[in-house]
C-alpha atoms as a PDB file:
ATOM      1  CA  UNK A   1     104.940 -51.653 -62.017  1.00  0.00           C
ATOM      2  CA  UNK A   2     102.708 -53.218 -59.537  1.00  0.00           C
ATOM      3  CA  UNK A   3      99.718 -53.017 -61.988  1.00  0.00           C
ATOM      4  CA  UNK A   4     102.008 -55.012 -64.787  1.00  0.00           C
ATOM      5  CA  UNK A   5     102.759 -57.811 -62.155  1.00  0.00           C
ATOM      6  CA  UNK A   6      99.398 -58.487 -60.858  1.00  0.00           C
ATOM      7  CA  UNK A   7      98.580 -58.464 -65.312  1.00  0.00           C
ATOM      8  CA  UNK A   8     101.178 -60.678 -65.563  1.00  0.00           C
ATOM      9  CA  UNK A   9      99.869 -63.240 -63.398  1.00  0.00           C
ATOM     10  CA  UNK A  10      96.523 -62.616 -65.026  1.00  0.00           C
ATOM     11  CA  UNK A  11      98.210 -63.855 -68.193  1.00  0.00           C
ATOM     12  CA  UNK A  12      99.967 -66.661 -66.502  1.00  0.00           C
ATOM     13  CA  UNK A  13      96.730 -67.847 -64.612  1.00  0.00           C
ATOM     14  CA  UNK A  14      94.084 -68.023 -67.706  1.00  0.00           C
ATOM     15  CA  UNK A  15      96.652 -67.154 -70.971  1.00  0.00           C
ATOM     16  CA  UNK A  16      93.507 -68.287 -72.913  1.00  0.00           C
ATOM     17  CA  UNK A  17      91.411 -65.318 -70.952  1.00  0.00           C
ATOM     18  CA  UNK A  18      93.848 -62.674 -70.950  1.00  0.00           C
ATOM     19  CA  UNK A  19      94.976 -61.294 -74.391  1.00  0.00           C
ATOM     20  CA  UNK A  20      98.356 -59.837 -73.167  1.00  0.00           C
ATOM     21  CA  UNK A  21     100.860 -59.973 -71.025  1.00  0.00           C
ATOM     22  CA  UNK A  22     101.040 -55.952 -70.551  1.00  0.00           C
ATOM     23  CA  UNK A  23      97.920 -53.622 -69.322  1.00  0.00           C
ATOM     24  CA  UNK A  24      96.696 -51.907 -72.193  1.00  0.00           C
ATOM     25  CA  UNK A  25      98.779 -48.242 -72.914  1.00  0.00           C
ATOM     26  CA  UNK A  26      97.509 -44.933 -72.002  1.00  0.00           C
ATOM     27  CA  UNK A  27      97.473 -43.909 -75.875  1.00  0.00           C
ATOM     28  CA  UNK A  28      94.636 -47.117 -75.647  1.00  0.00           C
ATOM     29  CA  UNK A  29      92.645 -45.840 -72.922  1.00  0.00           C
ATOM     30  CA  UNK A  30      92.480 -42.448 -74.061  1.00  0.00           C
ATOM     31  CA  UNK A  31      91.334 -44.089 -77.503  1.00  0.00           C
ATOM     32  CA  UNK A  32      88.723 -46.363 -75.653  1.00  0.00           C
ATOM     33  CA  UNK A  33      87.546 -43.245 -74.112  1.00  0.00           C
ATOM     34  CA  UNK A  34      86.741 -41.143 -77.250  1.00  0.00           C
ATOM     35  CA  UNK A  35      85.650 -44.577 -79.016  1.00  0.00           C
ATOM     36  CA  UNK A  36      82.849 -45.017 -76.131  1.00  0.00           C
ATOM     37  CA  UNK A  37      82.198 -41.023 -74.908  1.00  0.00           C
ATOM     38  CA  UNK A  38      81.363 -42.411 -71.650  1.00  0.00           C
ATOM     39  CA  UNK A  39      80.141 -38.818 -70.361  1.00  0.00           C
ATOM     40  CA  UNK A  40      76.836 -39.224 -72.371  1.00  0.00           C
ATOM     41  CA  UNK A  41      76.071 -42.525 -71.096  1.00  0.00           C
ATOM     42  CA  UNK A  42      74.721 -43.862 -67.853  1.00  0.00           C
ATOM     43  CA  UNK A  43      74.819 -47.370 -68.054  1.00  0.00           C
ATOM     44  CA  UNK A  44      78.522 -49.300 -69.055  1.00  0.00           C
ATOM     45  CA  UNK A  45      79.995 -52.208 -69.475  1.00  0.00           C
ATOM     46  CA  UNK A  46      83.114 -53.231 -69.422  1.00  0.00           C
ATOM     47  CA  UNK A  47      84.045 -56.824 -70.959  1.00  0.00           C
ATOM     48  CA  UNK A  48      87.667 -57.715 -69.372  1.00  0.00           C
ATOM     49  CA  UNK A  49      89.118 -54.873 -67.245  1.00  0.00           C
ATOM     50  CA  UNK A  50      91.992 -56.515 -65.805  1.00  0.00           C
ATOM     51  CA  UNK A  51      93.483 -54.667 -63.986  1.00  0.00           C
ATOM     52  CA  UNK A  52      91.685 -51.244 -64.765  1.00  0.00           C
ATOM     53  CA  UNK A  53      93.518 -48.899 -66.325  1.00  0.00           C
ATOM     54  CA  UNK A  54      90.724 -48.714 -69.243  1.00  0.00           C
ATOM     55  CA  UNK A  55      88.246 -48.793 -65.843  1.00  0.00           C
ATOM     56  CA  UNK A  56      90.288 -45.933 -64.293  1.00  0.00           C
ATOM     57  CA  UNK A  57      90.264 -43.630 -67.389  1.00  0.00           C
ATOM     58  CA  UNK A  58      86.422 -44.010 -68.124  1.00  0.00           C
ATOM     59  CA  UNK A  59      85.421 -43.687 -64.584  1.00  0.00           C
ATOM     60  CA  UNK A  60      87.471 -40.254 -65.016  1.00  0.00           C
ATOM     61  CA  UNK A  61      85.505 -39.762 -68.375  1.00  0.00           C
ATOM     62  CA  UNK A  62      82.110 -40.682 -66.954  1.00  0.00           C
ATOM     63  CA  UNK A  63      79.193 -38.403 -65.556  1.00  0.00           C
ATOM     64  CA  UNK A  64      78.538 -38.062 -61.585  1.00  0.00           C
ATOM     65  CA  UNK A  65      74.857 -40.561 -62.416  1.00  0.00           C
ATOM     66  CA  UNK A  66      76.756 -42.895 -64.221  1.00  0.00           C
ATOM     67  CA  UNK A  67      77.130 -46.388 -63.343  1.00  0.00           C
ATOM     68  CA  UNK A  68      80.383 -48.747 -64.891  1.00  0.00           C
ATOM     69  CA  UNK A  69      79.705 -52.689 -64.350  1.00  0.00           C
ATOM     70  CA  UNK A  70      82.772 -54.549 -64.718  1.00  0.00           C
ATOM     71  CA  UNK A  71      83.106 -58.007 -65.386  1.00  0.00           C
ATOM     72  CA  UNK A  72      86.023 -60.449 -65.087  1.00  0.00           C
ATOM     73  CA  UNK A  73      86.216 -63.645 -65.383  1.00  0.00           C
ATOM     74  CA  UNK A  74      89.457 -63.841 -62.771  1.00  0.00           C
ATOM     75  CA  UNK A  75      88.084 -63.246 -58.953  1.00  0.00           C
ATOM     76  CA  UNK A  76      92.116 -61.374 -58.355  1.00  0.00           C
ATOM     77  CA  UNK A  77      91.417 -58.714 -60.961  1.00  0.00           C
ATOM     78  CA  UNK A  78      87.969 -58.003 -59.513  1.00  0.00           C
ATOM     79  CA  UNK A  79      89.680 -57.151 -55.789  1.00  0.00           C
ATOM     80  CA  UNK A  80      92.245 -55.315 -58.037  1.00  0.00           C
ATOM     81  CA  UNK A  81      88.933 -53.242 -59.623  1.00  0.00           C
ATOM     82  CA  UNK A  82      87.197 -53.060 -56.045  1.00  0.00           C
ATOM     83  CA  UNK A  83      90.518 -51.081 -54.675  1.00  0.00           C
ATOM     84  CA  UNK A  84      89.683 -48.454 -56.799  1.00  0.00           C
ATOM     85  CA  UNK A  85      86.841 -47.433 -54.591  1.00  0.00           C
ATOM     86  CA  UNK A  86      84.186 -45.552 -56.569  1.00  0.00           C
ATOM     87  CA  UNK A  87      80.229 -46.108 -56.082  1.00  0.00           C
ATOM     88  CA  UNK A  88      79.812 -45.597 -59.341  1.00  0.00           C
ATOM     89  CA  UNK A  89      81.932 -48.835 -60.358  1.00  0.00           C
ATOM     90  CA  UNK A  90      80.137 -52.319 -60.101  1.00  0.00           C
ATOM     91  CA  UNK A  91      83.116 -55.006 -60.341  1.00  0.00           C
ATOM     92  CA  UNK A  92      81.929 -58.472 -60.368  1.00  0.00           C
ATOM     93  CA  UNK A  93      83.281 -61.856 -61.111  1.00  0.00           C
ATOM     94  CA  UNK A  94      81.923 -63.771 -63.956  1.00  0.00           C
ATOM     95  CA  UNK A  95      82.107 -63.973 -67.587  1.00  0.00           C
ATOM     96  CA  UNK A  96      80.468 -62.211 -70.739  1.00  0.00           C
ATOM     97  CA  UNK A  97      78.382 -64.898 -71.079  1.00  0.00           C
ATOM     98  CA  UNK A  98      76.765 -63.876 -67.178  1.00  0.00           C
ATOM     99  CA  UNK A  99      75.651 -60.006 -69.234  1.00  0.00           C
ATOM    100  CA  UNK A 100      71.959 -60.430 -69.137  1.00  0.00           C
ATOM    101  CA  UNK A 101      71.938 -61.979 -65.578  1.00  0.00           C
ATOM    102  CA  UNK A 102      74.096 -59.129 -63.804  1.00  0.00           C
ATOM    103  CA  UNK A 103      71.822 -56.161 -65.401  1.00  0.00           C
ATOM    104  CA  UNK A 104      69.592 -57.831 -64.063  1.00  0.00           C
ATOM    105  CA  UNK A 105      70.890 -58.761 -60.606  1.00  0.00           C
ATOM    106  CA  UNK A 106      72.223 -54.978 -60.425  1.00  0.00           C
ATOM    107  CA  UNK A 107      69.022 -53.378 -61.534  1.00  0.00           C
ATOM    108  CA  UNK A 108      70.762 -51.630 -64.007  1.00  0.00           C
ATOM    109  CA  UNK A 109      69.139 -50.207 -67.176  1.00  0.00           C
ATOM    110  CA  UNK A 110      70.089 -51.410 -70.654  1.00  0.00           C
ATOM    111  CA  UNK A 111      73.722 -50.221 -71.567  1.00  0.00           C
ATOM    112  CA  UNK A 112      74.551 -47.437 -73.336  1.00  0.00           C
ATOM    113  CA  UNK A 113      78.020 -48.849 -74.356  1.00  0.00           C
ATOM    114  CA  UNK A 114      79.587 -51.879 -73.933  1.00  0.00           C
ATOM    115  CA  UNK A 115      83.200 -52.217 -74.845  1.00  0.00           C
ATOM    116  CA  UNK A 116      85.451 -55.400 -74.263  1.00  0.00           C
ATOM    117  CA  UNK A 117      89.268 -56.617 -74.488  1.00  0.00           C
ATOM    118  CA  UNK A 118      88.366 -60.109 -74.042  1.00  0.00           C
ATOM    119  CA  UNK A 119      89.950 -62.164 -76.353  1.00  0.00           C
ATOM    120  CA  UNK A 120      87.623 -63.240 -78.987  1.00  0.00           C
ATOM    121  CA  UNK A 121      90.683 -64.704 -80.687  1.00  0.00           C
ATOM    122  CA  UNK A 122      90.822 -67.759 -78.092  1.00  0.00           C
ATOM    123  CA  UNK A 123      87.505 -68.417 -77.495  1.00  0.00           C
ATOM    124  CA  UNK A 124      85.153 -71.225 -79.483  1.00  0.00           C
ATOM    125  CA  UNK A 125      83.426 -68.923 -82.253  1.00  0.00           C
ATOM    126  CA  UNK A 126      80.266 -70.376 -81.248  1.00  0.00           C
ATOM    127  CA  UNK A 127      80.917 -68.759 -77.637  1.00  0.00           C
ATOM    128  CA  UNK A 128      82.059 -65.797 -79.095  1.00  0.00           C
ATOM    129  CA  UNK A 129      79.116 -65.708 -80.949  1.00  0.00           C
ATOM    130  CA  UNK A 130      76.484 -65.675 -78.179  1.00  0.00           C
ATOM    131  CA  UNK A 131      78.502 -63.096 -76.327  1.00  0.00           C
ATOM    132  CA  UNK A 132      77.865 -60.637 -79.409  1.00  0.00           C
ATOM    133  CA  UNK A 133      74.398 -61.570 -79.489  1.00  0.00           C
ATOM    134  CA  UNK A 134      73.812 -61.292 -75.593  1.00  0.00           C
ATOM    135  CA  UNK A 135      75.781 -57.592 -75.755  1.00  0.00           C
ATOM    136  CA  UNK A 136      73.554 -56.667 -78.993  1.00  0.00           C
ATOM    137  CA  UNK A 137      70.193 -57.919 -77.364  1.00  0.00           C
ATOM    138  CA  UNK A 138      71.175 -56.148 -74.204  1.00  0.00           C
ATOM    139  CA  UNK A 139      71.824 -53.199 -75.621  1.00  0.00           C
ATOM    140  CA  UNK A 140      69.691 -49.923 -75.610  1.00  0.00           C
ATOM    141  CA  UNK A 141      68.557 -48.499 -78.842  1.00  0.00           C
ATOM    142  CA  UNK A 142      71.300 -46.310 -80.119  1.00  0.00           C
ATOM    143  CA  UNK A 143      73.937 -48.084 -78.532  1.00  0.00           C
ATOM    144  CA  UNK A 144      77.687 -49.199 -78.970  1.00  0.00           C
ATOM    145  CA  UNK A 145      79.727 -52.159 -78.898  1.00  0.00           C
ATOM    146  CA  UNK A 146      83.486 -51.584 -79.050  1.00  0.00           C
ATOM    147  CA  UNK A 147      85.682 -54.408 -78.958  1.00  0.00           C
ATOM    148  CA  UNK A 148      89.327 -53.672 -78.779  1.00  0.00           C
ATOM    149  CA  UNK A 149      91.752 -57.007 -80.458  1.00  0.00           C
ATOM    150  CA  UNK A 150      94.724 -57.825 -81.706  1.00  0.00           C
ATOM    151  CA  UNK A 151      93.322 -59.980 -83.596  1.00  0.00           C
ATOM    152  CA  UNK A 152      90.334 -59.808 -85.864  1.00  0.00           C
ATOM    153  CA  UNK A 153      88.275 -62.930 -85.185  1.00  0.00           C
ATOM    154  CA  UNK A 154      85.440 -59.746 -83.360  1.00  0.00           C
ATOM    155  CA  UNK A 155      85.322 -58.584 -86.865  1.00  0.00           C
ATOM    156  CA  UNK A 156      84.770 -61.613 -88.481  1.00  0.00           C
ATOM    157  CA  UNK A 157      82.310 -63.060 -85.651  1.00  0.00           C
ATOM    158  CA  UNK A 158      80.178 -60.019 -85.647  1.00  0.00           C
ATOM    159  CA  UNK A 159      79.974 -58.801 -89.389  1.00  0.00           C
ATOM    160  CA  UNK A 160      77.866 -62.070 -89.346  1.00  0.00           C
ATOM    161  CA  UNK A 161      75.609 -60.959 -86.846  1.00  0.00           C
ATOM    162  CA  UNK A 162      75.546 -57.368 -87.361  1.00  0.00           C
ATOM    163  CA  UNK A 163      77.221 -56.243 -90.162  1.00  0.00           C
ATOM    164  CA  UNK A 164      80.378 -54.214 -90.987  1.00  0.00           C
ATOM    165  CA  UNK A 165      81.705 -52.453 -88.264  1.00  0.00           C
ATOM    166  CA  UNK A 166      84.127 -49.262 -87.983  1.00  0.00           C
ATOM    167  CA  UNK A 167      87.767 -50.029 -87.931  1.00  0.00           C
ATOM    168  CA  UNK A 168      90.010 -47.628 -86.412  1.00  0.00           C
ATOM    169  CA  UNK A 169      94.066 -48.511 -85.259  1.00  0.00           C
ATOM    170  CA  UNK A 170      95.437 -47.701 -82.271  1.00  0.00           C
ATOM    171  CA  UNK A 171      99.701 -47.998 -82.717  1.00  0.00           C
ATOM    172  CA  UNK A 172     100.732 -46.886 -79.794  1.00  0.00           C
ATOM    173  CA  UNK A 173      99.878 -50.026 -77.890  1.00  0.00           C
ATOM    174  CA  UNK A 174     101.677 -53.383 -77.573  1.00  0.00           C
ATOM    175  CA  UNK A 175     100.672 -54.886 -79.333  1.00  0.00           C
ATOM    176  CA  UNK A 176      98.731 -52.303 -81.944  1.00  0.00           C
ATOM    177  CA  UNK A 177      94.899 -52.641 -81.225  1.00  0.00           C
ATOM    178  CA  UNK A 178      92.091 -52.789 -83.519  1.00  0.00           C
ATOM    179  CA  UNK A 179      88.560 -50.865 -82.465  1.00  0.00           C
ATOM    180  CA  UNK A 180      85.587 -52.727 -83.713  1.00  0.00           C
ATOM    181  CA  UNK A 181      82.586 -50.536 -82.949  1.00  0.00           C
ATOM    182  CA  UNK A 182      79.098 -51.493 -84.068  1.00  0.00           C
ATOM    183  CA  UNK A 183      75.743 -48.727 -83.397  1.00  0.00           C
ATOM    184  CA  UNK A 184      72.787 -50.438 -82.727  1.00  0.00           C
ATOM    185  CA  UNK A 185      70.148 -48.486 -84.694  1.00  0.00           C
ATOM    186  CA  UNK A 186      67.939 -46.016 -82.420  1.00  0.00           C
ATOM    187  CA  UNK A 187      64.708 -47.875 -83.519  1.00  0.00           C
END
């Protein structure tokens, strides 16, 4: 119940940033999880933890190498995300738009994955749209974007910029969730 509070605020702080009132469902994380198969990946990022209960089931999903940047634009969910106490978990405050610059600043290789709940739905589209083409450029060859939403302005932001994507449901989530998920091609 704790965790739900401490969301709640979240929501009440920056409604515009947060995209619920609720942390995301376990049915979600599990589905975030086989969406992103974090144990063949070494470099993540995670667009909008919150709280971290997607954070906590991909760190239990990830290999012992692996390293899980976190970024959040509110400074209370990143002492939240530095409770949880693995070295293998980089929280940091800042927004999407910071991606390029903290790779950098954390030496860490291009991403393997990058999945997101940020609301896409609230932001300008021409923000939203540089934060799809920062995550694509950053990416690795053979990479993937997931973008879980409500909503579907990811969809319609990113088939512009890369095309189709997957669409799978997840219903047992309030509310229901949308994946997006793009592959960067290997070459």
């Amino acid at each position: 119940m704790n965790e739900q509070w401490k969301f709640f605020q979240g929501f009440l702080r920056q409604p515009g940033q947060v995209g619920s009132i609720i942390p995301s469902s376990k049915a979600l994380e599990q589905h975030i999880v086989r969406q992103i198969d974090p144990a063949s990946a070494d470099t993540l990022v995670e667009l909008g933890p919150g709280t971290g209960g997607t954070t906590r089931a991909v760190l239990n999903a990830m290999g012992p190498r692996a390293r899980l940047l976190a970024i959040d634009i509110d400074p209370q969910f990143i002492r939240h995300l530095e409770a949880i106490g693995d070295p293998r978990l980089i929280p940091c405050t800042g927004t999407a738009a910071d991606l390029k610059a903290l790779l950098s600043q954390y030496n860490l290789e291009a991403p393997d994955v990058v999945f997101s709940g940020i609301p896409f739905s609230t932001m300008d589209d021409q923000v939203g749209q540089q934060i799809i083409e920062d995550v694509w450029a950053s990416l690795k060859p053979g990479g993937r974007f997931v973008a879980y939403q409500f909503r579907n302005a990811v969809k319609q932001i990113g088939s512009q910029i890369l095309g189709q994507p997957s669409v799978e449901w997840q219903w047992f989530n309030i509310p229901p969730m949308r994946f997006y998920r793009w592959d960067k091609p290997k070459r």
